[in-house]
Protein backbone atom coordinates (compact mmCIF):
# COMPACT_ATOMS: atom_id res chain seq x y z
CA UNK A 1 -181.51 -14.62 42.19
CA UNK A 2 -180.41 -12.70 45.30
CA UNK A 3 -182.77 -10.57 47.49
CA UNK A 4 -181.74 -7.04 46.79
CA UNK A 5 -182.70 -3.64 47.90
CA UNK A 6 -185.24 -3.28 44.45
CA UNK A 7 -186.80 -6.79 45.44
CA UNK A 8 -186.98 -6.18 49.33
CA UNK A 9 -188.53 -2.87 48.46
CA UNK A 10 -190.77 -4.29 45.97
CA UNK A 11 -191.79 -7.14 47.71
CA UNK A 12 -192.87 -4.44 50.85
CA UNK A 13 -194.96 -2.31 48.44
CA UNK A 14 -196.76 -5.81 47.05
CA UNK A 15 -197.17 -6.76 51.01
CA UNK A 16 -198.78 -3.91 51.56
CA UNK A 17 -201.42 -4.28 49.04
CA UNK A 18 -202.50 -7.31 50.07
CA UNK A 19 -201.36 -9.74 46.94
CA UNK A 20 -200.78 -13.53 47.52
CA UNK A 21 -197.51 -14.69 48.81
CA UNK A 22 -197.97 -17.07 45.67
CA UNK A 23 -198.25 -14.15 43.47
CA UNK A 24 -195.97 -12.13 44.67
CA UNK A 25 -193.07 -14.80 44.28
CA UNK A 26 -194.54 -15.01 40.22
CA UNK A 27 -193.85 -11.33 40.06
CA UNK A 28 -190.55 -11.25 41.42
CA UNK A 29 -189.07 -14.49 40.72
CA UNK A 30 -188.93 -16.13 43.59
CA UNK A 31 -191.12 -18.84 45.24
CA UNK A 32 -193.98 -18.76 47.76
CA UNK A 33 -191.91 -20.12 50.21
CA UNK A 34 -188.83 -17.43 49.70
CA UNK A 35 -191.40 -14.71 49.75
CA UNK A 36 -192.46 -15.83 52.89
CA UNK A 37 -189.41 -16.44 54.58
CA UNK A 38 -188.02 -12.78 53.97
CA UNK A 39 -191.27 -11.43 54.66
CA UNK A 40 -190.71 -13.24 58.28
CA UNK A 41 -186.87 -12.17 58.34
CA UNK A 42 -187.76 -8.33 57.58
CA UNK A 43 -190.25 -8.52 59.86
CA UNK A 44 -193.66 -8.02 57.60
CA UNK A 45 -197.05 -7.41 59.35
CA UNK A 46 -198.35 -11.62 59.91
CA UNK A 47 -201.23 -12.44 57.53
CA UNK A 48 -204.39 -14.32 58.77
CA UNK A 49 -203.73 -18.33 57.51
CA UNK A 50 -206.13 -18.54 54.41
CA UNK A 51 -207.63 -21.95 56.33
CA UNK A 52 -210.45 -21.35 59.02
CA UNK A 53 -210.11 -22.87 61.38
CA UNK A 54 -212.91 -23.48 64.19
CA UNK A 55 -212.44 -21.20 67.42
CA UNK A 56 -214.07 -24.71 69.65
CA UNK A 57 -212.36 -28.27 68.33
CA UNK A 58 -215.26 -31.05 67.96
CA UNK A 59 -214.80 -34.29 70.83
CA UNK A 60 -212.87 -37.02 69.13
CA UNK A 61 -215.12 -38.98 71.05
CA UNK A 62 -218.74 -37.88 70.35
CA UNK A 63 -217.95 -38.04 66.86
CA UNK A 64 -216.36 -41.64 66.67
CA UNK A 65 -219.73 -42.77 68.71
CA UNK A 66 -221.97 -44.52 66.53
CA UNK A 67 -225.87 -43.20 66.80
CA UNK A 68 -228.60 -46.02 66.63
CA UNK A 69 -231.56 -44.04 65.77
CA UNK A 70 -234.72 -45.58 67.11
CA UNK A 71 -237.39 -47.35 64.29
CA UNK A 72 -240.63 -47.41 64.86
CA UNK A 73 -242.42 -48.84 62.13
CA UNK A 74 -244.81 -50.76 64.25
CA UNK A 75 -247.15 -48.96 66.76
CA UNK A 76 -246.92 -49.59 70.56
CA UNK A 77 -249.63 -52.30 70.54
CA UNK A 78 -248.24 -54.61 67.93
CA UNK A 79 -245.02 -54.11 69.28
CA UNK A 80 -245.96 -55.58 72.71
CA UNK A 81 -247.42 -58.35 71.44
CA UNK A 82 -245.02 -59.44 69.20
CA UNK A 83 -242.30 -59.29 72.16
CA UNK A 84 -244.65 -61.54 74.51
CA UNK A 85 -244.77 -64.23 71.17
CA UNK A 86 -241.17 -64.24 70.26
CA UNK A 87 -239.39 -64.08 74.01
CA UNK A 88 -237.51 -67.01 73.52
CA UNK A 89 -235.55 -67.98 70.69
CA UNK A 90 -235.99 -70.10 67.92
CA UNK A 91 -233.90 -70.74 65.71
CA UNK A 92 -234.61 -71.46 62.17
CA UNK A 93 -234.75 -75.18 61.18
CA UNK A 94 -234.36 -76.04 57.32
CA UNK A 95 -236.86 -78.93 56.71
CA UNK A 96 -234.23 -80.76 54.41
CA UNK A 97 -236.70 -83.55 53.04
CA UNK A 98 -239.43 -81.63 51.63
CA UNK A 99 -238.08 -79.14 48.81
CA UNK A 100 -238.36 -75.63 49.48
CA UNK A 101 -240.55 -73.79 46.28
CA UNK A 102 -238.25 -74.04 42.97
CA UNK A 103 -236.52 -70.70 42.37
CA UNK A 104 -237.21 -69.75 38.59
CA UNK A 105 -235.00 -68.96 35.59
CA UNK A 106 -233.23 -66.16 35.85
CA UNK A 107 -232.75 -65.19 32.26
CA UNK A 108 -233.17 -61.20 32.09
CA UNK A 109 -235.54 -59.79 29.28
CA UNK A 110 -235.49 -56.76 28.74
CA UNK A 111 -233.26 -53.67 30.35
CA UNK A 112 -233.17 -53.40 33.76
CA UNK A 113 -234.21 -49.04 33.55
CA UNK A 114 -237.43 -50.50 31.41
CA UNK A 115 -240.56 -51.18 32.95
CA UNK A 116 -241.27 -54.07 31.47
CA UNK A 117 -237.99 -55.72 32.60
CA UNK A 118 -238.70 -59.36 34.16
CA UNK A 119 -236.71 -62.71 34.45
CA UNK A 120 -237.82 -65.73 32.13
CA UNK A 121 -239.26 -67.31 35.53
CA UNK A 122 -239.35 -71.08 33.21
CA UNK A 123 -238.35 -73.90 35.69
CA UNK A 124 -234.56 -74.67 35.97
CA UNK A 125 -232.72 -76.84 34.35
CA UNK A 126 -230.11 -78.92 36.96
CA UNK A 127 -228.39 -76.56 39.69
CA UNK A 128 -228.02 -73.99 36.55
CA UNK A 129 -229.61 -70.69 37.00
CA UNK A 130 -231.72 -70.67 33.58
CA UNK A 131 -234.11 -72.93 31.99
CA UNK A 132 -233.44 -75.59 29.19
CA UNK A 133 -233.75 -73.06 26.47
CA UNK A 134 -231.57 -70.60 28.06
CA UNK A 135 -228.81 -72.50 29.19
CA UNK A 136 -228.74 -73.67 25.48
CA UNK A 137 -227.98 -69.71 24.96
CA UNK A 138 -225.77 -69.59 27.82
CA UNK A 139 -223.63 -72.49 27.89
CA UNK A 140 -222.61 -72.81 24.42
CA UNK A 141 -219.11 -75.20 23.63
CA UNK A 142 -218.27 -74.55 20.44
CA UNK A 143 -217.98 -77.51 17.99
CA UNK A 144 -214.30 -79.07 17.89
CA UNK A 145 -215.39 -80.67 14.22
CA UNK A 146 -214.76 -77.23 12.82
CA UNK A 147 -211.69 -76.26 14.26
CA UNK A 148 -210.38 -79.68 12.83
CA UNK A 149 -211.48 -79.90 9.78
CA UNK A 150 -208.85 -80.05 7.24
CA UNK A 151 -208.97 -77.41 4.31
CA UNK A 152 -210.20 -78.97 1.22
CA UNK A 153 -208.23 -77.45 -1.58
CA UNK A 154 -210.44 -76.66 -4.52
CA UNK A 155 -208.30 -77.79 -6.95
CA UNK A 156 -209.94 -79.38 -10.13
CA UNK A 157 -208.95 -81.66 -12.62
């Protein structure tokens, strides 16, 4: 559909009231994008872009800059005396030969939102993460007997 002299002159008197380029297309049959352009062409009064934008742009750089904020869970006094202790470092040794205290089933009861929600805590049974009973639960292979067992036809005689 061609701009005519109806549509240029409709499309002035929509201008004017302030409709949506968007809207203005819908009425008229045209797009956003033609409305605009022949509102440029004819010269219409600019519109102010619908995004804000910020009069002062924001430093790349202060932004990208990570912030450490500073902890302080200890007070001053415990905090010096701690750094005097631990100036040099020590690394962590694992004493391999004596065994480190058992970690505990791991079986959930319960639902985790509950309050009464707790593992089984039983010892462990192998490396697995549950106890005897549990991995008897868990670890189930089913029975290869069944799946091979022929189909007795009930026929009688």
């Amino acid at each position: 559909m061609p701009w005519d002299e109806n549509n240029v002159t409709k499309l002035r008197e929509l201008w004017d009231q302030g409709l949506p380029t968007a809207q203005i297309g819908k009425l008229l049959g045209f797009t956003k994008n033609a409305v605009v352009g022949k509102a440029h062409r004819i010269g219409l009064e600019r519109r102010p872009s619908p995004i804000r934008r910020t009069s002062v742009k924001p430093d790349r750089k202060k932004a990208r800059s990570p912030v450490m904020p500073k902890l302080n869970f200890e007070s001053k006094h415990e905090s010096n005396t701690a750094s005097r202790e631990s100036s040099a470092f020590q690394p962590l040794v694992k004493n391999l030969v004596s065994s480190s205290p058992k970690r505990r089933c791991e079986w959930p009861e319960g639902h985790p939102d509950e309050n009464d929600f707790k593992f089984c805590g039983k010892d462990r049974f192998e490396d697995k993460p549950y106890c005897l009973d549990h991995c008897a639960v868990a670890y189930v292979i089913p029975d290869k007997e069944e799946n091979e067992k022929p189909q007795i036809n009930s026929t009688t005689i």
